[in-house]
Protein backbone atom coordinates (compact mmCIF):
# COMPACT_ATOMS: atom_id res chain seq x y z
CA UNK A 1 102.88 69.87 118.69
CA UNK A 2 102.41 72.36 115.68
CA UNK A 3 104.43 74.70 117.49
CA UNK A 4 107.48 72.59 118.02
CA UNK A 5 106.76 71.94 114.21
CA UNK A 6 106.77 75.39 113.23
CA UNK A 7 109.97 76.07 115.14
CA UNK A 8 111.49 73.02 112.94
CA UNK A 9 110.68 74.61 109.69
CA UNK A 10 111.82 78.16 110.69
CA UNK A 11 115.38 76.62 111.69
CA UNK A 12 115.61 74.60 108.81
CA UNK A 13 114.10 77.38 106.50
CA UNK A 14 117.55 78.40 105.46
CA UNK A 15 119.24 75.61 103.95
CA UNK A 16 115.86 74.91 102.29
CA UNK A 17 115.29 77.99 100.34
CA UNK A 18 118.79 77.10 98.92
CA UNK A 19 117.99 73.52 98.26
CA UNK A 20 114.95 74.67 96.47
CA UNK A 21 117.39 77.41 94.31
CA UNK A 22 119.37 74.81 93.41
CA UNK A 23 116.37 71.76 92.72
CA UNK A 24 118.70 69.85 94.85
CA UNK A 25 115.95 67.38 96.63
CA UNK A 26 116.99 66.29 100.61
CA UNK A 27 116.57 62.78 99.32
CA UNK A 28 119.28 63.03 96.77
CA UNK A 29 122.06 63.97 99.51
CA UNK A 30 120.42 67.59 100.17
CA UNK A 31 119.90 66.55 103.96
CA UNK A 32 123.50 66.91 104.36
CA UNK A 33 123.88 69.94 102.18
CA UNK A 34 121.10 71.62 104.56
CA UNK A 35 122.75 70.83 107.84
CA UNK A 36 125.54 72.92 106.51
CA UNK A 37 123.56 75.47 105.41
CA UNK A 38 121.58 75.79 108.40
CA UNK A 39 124.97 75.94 110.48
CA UNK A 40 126.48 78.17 108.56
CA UNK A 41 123.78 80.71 108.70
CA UNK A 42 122.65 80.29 112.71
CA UNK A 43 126.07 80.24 113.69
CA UNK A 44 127.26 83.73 111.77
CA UNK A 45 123.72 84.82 113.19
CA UNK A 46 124.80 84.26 117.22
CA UNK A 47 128.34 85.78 116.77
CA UNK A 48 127.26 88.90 115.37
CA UNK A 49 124.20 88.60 118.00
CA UNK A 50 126.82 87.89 120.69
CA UNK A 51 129.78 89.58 119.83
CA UNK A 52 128.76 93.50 120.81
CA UNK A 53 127.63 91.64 123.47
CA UNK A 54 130.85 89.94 125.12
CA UNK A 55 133.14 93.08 123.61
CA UNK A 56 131.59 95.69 126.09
């Protein structure tokens, strides 16, 4: 169970090192905030992952 855990907190490690920046809290609306975060950052991640992938 600690790894599944672990996994959590490195996925969700983005958007919280900017919530922490910005002393936003993820009880005062920072939970939503995150999620955006944490999309924005994976999901540039995969397409420059997958990209030189798909173009050969």
């Amino acid at each position: 169970m600690s790894f599944l855990k672990a996994l959590t907190n490195l996925f969700l490690l983005p958007g919280t090192l900017v919530l922490n920046a910005l002393d936003i809290s993820v009880e005062n609306d920072g939970g939503v905030f995150r999620s955006l975060l944490n999309m924005v950052f994976w999901g540039a991640l995969g397409v420059m992952i997958i990209l030189p992938i798909a173009l050969r």
